[in-house]
C-alpha atoms as a PDB file:
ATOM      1  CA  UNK A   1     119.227 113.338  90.416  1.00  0.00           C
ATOM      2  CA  UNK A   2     120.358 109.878  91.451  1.00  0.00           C
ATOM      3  CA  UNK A   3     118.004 107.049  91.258  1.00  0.00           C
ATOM      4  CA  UNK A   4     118.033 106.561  95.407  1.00  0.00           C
ATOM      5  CA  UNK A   5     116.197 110.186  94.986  1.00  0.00           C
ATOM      6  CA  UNK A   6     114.026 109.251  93.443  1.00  0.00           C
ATOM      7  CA  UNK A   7     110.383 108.828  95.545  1.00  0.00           C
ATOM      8  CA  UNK A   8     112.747 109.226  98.477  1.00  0.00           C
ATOM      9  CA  UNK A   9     113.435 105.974  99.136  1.00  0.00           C
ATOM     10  CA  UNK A  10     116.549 103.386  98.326  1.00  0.00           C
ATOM     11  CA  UNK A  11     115.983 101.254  94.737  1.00  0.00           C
ATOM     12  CA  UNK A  12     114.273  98.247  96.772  1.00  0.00           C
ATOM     13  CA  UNK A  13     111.203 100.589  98.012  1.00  0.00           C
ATOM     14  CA  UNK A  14     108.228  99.453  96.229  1.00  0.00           C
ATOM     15  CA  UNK A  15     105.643 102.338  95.808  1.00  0.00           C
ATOM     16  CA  UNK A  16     102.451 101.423  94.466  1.00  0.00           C
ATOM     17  CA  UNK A  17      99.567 105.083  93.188  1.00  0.00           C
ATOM     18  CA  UNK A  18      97.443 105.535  94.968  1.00  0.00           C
ATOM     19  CA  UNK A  19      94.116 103.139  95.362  1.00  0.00           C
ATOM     20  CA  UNK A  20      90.444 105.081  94.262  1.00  0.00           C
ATOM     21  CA  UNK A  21      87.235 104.343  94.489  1.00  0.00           C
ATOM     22  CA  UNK A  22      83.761 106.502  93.312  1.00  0.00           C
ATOM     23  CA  UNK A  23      81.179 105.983  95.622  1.00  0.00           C
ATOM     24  CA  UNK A  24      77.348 106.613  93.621  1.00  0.00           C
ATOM     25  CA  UNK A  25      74.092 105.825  94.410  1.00  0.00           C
ATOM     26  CA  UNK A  26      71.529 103.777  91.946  1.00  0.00           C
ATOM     27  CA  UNK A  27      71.018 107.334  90.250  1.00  0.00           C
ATOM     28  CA  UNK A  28      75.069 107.098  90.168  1.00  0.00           C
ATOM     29  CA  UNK A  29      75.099 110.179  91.719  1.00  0.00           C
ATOM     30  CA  UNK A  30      78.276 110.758  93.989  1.00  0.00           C
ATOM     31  CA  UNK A  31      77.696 110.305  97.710  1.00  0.00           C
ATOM     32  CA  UNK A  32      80.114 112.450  99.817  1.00  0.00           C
ATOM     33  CA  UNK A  33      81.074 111.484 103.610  1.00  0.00           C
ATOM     34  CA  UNK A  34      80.941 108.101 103.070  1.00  0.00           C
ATOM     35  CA  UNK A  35      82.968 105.837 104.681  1.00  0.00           C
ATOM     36  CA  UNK A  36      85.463 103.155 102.867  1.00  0.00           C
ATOM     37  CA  UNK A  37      87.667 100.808 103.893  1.00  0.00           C
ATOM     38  CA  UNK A  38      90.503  99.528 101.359  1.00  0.00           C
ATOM     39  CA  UNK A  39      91.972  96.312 103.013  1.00  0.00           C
ATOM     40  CA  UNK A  40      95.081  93.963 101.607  1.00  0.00           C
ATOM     41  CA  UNK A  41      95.791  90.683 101.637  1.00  0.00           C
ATOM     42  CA  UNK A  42      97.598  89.196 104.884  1.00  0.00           C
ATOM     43  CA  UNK A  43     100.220  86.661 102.882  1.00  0.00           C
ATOM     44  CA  UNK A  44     102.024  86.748  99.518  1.00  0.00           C
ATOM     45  CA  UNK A  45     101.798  90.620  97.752  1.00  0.00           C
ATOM     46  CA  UNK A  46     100.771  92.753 100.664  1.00  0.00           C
ATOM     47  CA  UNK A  47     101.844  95.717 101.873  1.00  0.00           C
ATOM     48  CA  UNK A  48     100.871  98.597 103.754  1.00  0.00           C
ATOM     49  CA  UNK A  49      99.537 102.428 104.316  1.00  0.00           C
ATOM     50  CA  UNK A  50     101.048 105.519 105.828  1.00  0.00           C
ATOM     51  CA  UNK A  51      99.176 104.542 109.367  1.00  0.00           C
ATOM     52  CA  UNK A  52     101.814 100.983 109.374  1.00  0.00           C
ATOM     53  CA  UNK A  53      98.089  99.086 108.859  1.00  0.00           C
ATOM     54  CA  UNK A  54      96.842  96.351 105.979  1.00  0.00           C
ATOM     55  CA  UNK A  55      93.740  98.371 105.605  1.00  0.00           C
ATOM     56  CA  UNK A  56      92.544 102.290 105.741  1.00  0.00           C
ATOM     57  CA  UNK A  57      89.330 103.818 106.554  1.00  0.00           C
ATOM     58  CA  UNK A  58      89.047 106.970 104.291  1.00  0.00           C
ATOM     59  CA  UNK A  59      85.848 109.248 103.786  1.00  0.00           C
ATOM     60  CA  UNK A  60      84.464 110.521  99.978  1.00  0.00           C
ATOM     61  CA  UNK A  61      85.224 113.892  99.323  1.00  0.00           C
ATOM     62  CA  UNK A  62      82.334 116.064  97.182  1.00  0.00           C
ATOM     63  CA  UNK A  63      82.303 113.896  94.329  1.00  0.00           C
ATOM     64  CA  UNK A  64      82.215 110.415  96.325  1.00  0.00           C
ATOM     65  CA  UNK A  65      85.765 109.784  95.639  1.00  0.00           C
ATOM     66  CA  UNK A  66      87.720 108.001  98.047  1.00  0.00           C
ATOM     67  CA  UNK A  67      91.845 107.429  97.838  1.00  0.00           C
ATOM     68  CA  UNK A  68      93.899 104.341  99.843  1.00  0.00           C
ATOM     69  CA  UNK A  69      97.158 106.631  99.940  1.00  0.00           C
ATOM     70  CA  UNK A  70     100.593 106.317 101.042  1.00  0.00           C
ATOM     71  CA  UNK A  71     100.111 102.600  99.887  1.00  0.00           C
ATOM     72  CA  UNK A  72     103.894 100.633 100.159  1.00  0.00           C
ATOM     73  CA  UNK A  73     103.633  96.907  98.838  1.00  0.00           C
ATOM     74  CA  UNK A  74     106.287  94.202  99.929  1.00  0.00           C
ATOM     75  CA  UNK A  75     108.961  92.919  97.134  1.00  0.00           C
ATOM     76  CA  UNK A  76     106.710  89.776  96.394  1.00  0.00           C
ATOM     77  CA  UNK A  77     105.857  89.661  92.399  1.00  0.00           C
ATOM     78  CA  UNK A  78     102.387  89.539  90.632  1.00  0.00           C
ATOM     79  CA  UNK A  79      99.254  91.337  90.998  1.00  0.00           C
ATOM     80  CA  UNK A  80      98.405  93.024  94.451  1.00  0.00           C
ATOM     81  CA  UNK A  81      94.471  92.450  95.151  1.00  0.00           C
ATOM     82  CA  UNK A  82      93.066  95.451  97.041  1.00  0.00           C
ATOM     83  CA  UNK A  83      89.446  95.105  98.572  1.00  0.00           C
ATOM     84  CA  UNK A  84      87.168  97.755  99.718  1.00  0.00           C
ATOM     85  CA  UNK A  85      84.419  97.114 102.303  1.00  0.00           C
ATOM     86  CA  UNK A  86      81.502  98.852 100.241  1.00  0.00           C
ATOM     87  CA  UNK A  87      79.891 101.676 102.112  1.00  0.00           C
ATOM     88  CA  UNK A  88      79.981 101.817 105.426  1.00  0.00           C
ATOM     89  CA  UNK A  89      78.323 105.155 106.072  1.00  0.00           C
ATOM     90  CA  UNK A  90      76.732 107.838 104.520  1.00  0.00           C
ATOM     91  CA  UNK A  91      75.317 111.339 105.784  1.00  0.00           C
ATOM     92  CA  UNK A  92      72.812 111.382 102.641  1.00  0.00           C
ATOM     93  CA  UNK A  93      70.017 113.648 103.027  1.00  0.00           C
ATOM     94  CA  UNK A  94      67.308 113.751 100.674  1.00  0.00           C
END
């Protein structure tokens, strides 16, 4: 395998895993079909999701987990800061 195989991409492709968050409620139990928004900086170490965009709205699955994927960052060093919106929505019954 030759290192350019490697995630698909040439040696200067930056691939960051994937961003997750656990949604719960004060009885931390998981709250599925929630909506979450992961968003990234606009300057320095940014980058971007699948959908070309600096942030992704993603729903919980079962267990109130939501993932950011496809998540590229830029070649800029030091730590990328990733914020998510809270809970937007939730169809909690109950």
């Amino acid at each position: 395998m030759s290192p350019s195989g490697i995630g698909g991409g040439s040696l200067r492709e930056l691939t960051a895993r994937e961003s997750i968050i656990r949604v719960e409620d004060e009885n931390h139990k998981s709250i599925a079909s929630a909506a979450v928004v992961f968003t990234l900086p606009t300057e320095g170490i940014t980058g971007e999701f699948t959908n070309g965009a600096q942030s992704m709205t993603t729903m919980t699955d079962n267990r109130g987990v939501a993932a950011g994927k496809g998540l590229k960052i830029n070649q800029v060093p030091g730590k990328l800061q990733i914020q998510d919106a809270g809970l937007l929505s939730a169809g909690v019954s109950g």
